[in-house]
PDB file of N, CA and C in Angstrom:
ATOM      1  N   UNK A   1      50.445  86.514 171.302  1.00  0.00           N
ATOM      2  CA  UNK A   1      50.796  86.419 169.938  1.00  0.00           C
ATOM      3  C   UNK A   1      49.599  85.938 169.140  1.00  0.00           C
ATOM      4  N   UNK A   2      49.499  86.506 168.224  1.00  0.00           N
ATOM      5  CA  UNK A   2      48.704  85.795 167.104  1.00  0.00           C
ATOM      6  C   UNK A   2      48.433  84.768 166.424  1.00  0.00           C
ATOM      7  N   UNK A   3      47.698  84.008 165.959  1.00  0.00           N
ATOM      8  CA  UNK A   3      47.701  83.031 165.191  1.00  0.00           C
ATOM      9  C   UNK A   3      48.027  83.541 163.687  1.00  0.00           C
ATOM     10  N   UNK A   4      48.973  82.792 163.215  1.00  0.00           N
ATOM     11  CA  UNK A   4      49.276  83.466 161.801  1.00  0.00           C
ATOM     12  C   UNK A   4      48.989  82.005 160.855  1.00  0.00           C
ATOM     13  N   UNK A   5      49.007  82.245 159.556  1.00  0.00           N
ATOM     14  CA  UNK A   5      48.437  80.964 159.184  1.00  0.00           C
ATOM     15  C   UNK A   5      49.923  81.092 157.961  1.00  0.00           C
ATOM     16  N   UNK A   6      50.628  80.441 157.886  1.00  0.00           N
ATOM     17  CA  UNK A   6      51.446  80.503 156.576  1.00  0.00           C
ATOM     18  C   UNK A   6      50.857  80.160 155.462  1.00  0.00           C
ATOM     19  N   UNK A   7      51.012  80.725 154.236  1.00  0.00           N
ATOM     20  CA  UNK A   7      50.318  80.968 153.230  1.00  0.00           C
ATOM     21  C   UNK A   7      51.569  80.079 152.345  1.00  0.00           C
ATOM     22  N   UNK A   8      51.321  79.005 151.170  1.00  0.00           N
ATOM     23  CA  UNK A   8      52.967  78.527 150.591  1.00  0.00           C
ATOM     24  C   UNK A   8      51.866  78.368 149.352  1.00  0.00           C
ATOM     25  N   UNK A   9      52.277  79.254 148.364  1.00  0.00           N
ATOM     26  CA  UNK A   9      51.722  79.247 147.267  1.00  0.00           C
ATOM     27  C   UNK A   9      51.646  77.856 146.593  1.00  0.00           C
ATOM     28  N   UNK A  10      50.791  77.271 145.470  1.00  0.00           N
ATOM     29  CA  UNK A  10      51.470  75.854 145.401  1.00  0.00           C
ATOM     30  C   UNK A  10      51.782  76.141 143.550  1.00  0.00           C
ATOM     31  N   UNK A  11      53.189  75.319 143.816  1.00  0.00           N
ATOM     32  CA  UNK A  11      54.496  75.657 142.791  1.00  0.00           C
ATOM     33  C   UNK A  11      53.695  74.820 141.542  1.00  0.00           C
ATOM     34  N   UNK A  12      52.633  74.003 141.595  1.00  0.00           N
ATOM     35  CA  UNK A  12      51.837  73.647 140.254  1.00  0.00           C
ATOM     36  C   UNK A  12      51.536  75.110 139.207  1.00  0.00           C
ATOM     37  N   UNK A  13      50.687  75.764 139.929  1.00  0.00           N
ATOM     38  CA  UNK A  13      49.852  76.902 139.025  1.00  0.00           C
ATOM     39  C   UNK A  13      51.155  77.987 138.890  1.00  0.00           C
ATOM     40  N   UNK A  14      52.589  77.717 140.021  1.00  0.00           N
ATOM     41  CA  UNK A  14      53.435  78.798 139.397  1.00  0.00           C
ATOM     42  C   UNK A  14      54.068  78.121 138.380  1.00  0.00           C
ATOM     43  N   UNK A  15      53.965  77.252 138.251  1.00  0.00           N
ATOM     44  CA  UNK A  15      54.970  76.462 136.847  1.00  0.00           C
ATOM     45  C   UNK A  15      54.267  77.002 135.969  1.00  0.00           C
ATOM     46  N   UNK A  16      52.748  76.584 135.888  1.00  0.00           N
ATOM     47  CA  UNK A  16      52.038  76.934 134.987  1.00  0.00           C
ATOM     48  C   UNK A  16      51.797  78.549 134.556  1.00  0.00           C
ATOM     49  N   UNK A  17      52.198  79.199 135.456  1.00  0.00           N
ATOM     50  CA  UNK A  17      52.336  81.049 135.079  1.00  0.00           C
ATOM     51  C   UNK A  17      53.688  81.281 134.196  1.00  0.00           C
ATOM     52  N   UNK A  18      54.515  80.595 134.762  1.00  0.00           N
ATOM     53  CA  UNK A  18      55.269  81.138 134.463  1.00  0.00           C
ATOM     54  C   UNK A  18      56.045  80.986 132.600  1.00  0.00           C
ATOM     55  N   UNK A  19      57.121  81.332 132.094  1.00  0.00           N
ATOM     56  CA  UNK A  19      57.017  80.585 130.385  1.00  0.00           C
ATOM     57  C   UNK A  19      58.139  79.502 131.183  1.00  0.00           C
ATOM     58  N   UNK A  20      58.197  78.892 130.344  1.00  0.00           N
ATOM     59  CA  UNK A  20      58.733  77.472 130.743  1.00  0.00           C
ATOM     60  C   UNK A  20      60.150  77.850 130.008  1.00  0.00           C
ATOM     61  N   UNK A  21      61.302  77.318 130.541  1.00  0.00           N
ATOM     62  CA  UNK A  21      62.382  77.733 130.662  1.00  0.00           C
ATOM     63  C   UNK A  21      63.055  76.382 129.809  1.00  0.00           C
ATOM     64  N   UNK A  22      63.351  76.163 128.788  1.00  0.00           N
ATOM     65  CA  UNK A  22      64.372  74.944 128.318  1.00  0.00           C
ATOM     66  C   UNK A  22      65.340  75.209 128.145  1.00  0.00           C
ATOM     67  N   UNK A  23      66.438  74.394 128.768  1.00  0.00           N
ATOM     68  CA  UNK A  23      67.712  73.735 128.561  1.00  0.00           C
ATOM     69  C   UNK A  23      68.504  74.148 127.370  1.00  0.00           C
ATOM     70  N   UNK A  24      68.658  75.148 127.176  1.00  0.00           N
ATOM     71  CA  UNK A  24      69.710  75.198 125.814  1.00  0.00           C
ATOM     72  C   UNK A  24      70.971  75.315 125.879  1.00  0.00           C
ATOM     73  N   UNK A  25      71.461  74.144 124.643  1.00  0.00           N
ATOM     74  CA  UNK A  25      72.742  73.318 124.534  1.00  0.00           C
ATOM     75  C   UNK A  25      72.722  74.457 123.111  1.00  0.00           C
ATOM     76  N   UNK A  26      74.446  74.684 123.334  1.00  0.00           N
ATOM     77  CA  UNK A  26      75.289  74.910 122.395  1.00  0.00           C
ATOM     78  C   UNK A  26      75.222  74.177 121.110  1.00  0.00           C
ATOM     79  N   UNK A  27      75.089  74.679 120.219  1.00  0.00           N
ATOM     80  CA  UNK A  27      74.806  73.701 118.787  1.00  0.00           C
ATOM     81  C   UNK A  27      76.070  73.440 117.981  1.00  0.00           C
ATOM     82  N   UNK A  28      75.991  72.356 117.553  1.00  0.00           N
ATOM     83  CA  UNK A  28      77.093  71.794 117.269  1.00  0.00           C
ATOM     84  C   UNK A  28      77.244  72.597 115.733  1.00  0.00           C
ATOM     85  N   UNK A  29      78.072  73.360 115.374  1.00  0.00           N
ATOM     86  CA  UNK A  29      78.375  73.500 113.985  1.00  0.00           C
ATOM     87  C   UNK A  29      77.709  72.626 112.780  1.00  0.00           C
ATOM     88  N   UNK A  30      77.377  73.255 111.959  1.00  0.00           N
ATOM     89  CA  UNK A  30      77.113  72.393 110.672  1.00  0.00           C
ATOM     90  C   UNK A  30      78.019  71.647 109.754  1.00  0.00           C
ATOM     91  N   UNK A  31      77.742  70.086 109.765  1.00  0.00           N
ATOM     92  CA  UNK A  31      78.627  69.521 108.984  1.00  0.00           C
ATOM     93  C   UNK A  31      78.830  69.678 107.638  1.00  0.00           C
ATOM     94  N   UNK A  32      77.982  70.664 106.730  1.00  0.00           N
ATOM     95  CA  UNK A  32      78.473  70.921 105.885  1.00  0.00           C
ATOM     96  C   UNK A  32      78.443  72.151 106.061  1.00  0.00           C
ATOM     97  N   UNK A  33      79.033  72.741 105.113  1.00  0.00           N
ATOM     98  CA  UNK A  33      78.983  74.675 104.929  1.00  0.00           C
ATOM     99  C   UNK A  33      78.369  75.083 103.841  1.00  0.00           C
ATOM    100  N   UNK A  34      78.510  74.043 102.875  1.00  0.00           N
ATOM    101  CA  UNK A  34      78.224  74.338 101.503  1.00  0.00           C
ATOM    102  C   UNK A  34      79.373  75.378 100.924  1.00  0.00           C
ATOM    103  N   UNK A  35      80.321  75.449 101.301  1.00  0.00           N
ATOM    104  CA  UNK A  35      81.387  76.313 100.246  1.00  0.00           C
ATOM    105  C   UNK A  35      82.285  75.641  99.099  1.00  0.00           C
ATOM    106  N   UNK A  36      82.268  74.120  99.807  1.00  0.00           N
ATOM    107  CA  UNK A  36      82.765  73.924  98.755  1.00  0.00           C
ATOM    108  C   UNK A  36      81.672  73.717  97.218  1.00  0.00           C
ATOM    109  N   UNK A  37      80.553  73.796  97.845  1.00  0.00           N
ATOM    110  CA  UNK A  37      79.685  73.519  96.514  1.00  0.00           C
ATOM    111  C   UNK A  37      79.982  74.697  95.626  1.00  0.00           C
ATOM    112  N   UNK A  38      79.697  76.194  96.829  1.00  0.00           N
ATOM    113  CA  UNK A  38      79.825  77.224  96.459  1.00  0.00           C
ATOM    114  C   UNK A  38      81.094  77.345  95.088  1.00  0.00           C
ATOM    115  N   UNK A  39      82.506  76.966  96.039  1.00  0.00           N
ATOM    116  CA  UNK A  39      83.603  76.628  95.069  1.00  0.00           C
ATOM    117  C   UNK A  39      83.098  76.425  93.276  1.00  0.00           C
ATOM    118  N   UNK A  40      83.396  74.928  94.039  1.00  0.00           N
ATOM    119  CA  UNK A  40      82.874  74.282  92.627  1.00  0.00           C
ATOM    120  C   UNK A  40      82.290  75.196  91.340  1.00  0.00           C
ATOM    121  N   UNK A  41      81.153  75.741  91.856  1.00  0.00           N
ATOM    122  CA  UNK A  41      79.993  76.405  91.316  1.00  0.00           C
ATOM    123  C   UNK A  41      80.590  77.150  90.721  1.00  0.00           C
ATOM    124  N   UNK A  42      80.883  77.869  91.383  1.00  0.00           N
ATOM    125  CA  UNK A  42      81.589  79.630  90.839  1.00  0.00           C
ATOM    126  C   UNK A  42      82.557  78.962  89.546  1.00  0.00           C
ATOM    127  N   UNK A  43      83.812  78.394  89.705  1.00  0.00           N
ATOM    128  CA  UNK A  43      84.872  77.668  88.986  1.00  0.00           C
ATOM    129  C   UNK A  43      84.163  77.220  87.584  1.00  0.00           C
ATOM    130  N   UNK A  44      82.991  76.355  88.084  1.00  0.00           N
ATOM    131  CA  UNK A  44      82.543  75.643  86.677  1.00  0.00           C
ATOM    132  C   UNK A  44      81.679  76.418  85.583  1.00  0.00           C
ATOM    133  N   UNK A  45      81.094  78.044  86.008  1.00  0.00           N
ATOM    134  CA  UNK A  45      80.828  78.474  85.375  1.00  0.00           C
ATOM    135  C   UNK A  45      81.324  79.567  84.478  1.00  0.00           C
ATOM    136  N   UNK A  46      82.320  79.589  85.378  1.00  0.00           N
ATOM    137  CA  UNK A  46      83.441  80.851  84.788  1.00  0.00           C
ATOM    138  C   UNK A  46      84.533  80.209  83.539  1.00  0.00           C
ATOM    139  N   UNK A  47      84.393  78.565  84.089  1.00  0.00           N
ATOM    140  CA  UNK A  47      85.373  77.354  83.148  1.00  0.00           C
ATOM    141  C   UNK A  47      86.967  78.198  83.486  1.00  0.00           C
ATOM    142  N   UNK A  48      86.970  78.413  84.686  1.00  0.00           N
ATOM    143  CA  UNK A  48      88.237  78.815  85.070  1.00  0.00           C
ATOM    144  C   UNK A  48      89.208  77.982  85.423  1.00  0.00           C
ATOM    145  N   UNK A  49      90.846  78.142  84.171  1.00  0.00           N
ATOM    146  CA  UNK A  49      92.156  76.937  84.146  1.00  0.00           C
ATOM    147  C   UNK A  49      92.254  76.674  85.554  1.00  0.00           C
ATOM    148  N   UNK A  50      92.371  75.270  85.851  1.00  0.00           N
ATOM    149  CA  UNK A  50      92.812  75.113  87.399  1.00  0.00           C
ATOM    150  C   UNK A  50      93.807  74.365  87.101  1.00  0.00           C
ATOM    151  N   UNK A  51      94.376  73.882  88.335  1.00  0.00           N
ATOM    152  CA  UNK A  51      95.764  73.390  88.537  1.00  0.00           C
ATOM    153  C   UNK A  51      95.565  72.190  89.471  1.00  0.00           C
ATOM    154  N   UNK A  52      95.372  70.753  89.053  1.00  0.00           N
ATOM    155  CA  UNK A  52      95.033  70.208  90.630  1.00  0.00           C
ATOM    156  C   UNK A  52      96.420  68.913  90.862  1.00  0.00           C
ATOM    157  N   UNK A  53      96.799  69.072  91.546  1.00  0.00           N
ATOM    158  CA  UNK A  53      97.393  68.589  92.309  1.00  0.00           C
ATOM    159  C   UNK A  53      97.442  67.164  93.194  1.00  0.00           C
ATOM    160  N   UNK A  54      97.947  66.143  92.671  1.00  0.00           N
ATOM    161  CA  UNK A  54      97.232  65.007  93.110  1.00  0.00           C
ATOM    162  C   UNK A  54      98.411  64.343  94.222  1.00  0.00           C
ATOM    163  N   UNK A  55      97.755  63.210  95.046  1.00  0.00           N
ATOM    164  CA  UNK A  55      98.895  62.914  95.913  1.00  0.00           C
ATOM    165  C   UNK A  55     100.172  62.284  96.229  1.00  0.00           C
ATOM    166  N   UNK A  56     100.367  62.004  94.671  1.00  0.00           N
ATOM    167  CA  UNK A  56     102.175  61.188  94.053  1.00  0.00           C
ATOM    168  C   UNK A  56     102.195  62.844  93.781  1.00  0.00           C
ATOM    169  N   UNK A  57     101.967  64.019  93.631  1.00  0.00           N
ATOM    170  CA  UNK A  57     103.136  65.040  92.931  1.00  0.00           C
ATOM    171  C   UNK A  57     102.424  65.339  91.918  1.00  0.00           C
ATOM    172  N   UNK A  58     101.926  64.727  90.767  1.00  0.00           N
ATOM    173  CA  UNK A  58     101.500  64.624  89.661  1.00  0.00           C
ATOM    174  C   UNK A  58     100.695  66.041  89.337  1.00  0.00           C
ATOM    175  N   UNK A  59     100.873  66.964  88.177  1.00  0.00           N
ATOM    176  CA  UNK A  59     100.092  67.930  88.192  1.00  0.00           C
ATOM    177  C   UNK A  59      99.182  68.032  86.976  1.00  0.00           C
ATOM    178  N   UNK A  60      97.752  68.270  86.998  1.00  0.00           N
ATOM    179  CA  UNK A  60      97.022  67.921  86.308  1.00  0.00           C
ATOM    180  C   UNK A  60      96.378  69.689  85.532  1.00  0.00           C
ATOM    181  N   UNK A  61      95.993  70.059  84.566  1.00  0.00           N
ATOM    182  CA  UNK A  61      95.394  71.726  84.271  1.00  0.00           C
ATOM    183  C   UNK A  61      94.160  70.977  83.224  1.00  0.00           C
ATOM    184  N   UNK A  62      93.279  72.056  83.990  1.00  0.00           N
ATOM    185  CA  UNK A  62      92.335  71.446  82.729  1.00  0.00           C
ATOM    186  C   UNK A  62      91.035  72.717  83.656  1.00  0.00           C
ATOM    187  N   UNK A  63      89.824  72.297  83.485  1.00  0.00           N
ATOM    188  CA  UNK A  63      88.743  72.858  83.501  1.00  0.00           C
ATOM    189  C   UNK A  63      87.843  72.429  84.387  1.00  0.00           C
ATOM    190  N   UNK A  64      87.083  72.539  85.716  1.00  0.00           N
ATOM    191  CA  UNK A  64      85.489  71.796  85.914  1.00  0.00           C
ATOM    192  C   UNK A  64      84.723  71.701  85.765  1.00  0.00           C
ATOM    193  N   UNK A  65      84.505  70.746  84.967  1.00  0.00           N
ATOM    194  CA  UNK A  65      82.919  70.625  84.030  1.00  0.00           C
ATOM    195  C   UNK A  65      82.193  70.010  85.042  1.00  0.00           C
ATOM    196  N   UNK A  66      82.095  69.245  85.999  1.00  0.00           N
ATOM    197  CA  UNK A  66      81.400  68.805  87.064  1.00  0.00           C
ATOM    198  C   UNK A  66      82.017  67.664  88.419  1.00  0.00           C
ATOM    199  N   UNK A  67      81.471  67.822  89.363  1.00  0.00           N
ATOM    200  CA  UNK A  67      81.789  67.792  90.613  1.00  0.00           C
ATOM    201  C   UNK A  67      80.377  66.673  90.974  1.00  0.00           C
ATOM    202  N   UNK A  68      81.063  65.938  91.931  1.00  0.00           N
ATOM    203  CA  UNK A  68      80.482  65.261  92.943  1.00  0.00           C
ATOM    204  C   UNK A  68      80.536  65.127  94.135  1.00  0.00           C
ATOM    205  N   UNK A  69      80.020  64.020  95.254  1.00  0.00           N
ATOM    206  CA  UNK A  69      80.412  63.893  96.668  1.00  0.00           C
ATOM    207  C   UNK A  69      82.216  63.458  95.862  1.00  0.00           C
ATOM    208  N   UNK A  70      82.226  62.594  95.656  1.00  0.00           N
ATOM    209  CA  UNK A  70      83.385  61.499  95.279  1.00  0.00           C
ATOM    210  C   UNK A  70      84.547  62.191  94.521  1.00  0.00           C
ATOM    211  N   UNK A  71      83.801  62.652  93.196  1.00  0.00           N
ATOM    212  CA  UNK A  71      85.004  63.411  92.177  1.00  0.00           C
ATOM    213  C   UNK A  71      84.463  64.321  91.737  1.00  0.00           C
ATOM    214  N   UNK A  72      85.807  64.830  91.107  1.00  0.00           N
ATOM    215  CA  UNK A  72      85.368  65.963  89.568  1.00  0.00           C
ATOM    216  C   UNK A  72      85.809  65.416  88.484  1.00  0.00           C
ATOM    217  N   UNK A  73      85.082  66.231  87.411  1.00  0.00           N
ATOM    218  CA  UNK A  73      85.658  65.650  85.894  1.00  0.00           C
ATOM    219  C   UNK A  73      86.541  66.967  85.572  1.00  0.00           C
ATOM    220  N   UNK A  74      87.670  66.722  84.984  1.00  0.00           N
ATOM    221  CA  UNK A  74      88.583  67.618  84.572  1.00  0.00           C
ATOM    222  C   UNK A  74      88.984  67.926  83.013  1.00  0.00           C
ATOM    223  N   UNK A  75      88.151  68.726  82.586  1.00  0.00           N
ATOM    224  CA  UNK A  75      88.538  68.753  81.237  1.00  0.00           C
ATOM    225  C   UNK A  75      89.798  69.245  80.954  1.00  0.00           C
ATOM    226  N   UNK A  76      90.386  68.591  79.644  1.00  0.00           N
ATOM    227  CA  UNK A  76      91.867  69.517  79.532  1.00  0.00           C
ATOM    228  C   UNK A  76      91.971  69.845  77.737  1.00  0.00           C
ATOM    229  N   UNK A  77      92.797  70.569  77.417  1.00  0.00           N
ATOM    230  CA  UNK A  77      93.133  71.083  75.895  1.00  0.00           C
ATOM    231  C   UNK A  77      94.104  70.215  75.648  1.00  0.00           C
ATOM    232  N   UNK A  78      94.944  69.747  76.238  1.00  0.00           N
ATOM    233  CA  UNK A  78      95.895  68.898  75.307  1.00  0.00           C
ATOM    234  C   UNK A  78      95.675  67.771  76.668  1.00  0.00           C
ATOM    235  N   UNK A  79      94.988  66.716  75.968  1.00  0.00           N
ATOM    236  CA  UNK A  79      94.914  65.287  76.698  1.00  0.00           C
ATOM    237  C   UNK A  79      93.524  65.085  77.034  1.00  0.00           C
ATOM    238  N   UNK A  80      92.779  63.591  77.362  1.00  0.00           N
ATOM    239  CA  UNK A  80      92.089  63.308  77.064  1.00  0.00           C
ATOM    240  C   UNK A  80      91.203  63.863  78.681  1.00  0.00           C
ATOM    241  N   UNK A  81      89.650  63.865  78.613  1.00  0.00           N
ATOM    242  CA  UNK A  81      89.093  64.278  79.793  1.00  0.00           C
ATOM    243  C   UNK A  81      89.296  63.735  81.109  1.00  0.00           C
ATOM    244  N   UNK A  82      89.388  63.769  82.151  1.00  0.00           N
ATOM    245  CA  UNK A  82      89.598  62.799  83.349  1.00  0.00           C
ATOM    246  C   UNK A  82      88.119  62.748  84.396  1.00  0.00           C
ATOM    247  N   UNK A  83      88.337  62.075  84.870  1.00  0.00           N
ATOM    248  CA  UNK A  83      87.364  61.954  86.062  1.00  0.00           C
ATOM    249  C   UNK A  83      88.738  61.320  87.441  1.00  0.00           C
ATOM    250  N   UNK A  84      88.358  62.305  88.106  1.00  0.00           N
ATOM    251  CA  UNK A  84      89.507  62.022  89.024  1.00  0.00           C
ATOM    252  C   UNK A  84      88.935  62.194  90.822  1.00  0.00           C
ATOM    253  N   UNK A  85      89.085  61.066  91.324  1.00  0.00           N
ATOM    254  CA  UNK A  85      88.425  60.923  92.556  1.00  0.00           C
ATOM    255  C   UNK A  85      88.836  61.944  93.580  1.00  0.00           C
ATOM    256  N   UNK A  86      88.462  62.331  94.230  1.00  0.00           N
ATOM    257  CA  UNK A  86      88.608  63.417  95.291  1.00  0.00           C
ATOM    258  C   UNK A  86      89.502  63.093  95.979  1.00  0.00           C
ATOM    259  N   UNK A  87      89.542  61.721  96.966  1.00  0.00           N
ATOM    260  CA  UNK A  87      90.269  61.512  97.875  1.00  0.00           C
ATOM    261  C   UNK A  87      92.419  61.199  97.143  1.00  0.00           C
ATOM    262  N   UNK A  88      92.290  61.443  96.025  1.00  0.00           N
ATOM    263  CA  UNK A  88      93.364  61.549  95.097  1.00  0.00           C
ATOM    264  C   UNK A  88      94.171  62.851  95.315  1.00  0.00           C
ATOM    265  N   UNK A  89      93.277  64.114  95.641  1.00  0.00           N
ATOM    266  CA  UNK A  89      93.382  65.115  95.078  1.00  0.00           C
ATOM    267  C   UNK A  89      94.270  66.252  96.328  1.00  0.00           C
ATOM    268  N   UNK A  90      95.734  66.074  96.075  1.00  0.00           N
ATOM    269  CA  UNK A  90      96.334  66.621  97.230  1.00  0.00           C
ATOM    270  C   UNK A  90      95.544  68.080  97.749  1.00  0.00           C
ATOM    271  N   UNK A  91      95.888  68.862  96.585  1.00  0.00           N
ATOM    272  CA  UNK A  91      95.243  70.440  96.306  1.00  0.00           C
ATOM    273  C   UNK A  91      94.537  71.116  95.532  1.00  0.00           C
ATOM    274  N   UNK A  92      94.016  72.005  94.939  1.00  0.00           N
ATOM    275  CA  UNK A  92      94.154  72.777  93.512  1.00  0.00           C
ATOM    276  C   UNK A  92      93.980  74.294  93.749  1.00  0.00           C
ATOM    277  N   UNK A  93      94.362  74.679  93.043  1.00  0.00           N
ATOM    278  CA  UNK A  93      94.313  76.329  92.510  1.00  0.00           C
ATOM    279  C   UNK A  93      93.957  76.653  91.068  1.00  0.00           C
ATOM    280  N   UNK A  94      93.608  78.357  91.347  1.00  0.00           N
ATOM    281  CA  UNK A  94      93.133  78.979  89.783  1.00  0.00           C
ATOM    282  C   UNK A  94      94.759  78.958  89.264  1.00  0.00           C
ATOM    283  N   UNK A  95      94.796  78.442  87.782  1.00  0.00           N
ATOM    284  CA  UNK A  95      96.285  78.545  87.090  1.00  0.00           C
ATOM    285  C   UNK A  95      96.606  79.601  87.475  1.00  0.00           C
ATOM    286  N   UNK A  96      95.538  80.911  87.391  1.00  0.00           N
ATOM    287  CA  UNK A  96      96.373  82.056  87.771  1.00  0.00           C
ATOM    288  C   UNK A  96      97.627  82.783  88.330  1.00  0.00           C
ATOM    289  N   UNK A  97      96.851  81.642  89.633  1.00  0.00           N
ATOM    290  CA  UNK A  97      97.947  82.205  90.964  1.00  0.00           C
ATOM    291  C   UNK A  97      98.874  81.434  90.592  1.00  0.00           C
ATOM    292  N   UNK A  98      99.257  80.275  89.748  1.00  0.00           N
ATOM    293  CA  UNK A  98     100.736  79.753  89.945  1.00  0.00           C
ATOM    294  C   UNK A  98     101.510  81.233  88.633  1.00  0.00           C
ATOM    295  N   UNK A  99     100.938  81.542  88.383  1.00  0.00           N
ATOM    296  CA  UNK A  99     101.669  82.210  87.260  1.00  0.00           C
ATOM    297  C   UNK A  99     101.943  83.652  87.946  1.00  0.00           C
ATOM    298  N   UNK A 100     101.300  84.208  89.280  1.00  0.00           N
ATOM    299  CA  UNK A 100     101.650  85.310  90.073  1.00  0.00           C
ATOM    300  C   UNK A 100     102.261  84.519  91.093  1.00  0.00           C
ATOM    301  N   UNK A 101     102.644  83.704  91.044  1.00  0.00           N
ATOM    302  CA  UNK A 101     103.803  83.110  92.038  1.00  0.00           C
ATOM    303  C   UNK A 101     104.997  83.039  91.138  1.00  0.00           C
ATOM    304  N   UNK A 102     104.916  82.479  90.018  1.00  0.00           N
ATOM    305  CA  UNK A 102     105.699  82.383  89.427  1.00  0.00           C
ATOM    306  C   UNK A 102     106.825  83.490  89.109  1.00  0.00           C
ATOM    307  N   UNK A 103     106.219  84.434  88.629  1.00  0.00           N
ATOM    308  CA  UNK A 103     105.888  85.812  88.525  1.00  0.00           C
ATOM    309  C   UNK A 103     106.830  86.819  89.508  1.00  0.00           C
ATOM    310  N   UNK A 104     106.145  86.646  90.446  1.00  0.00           N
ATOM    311  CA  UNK A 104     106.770  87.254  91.828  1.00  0.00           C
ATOM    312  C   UNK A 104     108.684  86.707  91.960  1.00  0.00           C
ATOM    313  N   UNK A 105     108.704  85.186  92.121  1.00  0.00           N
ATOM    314  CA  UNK A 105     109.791  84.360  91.774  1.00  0.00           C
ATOM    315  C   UNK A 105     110.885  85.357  90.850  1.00  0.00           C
ATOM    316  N   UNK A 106     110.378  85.683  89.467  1.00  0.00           N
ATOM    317  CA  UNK A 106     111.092  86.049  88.926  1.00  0.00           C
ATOM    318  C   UNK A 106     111.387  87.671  89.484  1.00  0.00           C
ATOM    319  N   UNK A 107     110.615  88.072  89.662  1.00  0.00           N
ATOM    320  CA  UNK A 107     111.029  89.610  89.930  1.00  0.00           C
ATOM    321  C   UNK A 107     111.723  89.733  91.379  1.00  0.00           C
ATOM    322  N   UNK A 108     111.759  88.442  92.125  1.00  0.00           N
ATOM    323  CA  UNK A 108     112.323  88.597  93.441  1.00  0.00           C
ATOM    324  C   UNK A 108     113.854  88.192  93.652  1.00  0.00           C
ATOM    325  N   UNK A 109     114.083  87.313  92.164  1.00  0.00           N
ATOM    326  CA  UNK A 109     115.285  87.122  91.842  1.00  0.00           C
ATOM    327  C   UNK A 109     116.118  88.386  90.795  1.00  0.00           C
ATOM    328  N   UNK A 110     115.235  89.164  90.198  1.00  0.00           N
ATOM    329  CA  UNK A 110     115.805  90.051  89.303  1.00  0.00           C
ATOM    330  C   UNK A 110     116.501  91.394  90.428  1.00  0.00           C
ATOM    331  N   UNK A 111     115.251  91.570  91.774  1.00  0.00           N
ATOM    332  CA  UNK A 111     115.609  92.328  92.752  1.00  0.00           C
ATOM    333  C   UNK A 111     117.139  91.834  93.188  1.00  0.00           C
ATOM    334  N   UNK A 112     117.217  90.828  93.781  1.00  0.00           N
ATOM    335  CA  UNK A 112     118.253  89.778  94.094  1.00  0.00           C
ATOM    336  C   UNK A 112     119.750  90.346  93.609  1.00  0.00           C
ATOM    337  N   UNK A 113     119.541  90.230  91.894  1.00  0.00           N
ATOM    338  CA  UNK A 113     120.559  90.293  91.068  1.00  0.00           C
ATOM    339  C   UNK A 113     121.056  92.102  90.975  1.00  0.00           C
ATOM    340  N   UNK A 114     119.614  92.729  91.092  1.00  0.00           N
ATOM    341  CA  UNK A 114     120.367  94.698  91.261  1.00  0.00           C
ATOM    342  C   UNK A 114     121.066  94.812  92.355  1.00  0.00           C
ATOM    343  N   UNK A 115     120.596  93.937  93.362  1.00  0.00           N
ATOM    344  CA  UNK A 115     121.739  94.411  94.649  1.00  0.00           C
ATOM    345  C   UNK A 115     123.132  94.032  94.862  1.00  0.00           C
ATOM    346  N   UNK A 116     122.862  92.476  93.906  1.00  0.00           N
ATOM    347  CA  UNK A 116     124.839  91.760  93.928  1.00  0.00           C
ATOM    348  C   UNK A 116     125.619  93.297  93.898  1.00  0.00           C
TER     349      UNK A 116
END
């Protein structure tokens, strides 16, 4: 038999050939999205009626003239301006949609009444 000599490459200069391989972790979502800025934005320039909704029940219509981390200011036509803290603020919507809810309501009761 032969003398054979084993040859064992050394794993320094293959690290160094090779591209280096890192660890990648799943990224955690972004804590903000920015939509609600987006929101805001769009709303306050259009000065589109909103409807907001606070967390006794209470329903407030007026306008967004400006937004913060904390609050918005709510302008209104009949009553004085508000500044009303966020964490107050059950919901809101464009007046619109309460008036195509509303809306619907009535024509779903008028349906209602052709079939008695």
């Amino acid at each position: 038999m032969a003398n054979r000599k084993l040859i064992r490459p050394d794993m320094n200069e293959l690290k160094k050939e090779l591209p280096s391989r890192s660890v990648r972790r799943k990224q955690s979502p972004p804590e903000q999205t920015n939509a609600e800025e987006f929101y805001y934005l769009k709303q306050m320039a259009a000065k589109t009626p909103m409807v907001v909704i606070l967390n006794d029940g209470e329903e407030l219509r007026g306008w967004i003239e400006w937004y913060d981390k904390g609050a918005i200011k709510l302008n209104r036509h009949a009553g004085p301006n508000l500044l009303i803290q966020k964490h107050y603020v059950k919901y809101m919507f464009k007046e619109e949609e309460l008036k195509r809810v509303r809306g619907r309501r009535v024509t779903e009761s008028d349906d209602a009444d052709d079939r008695s």
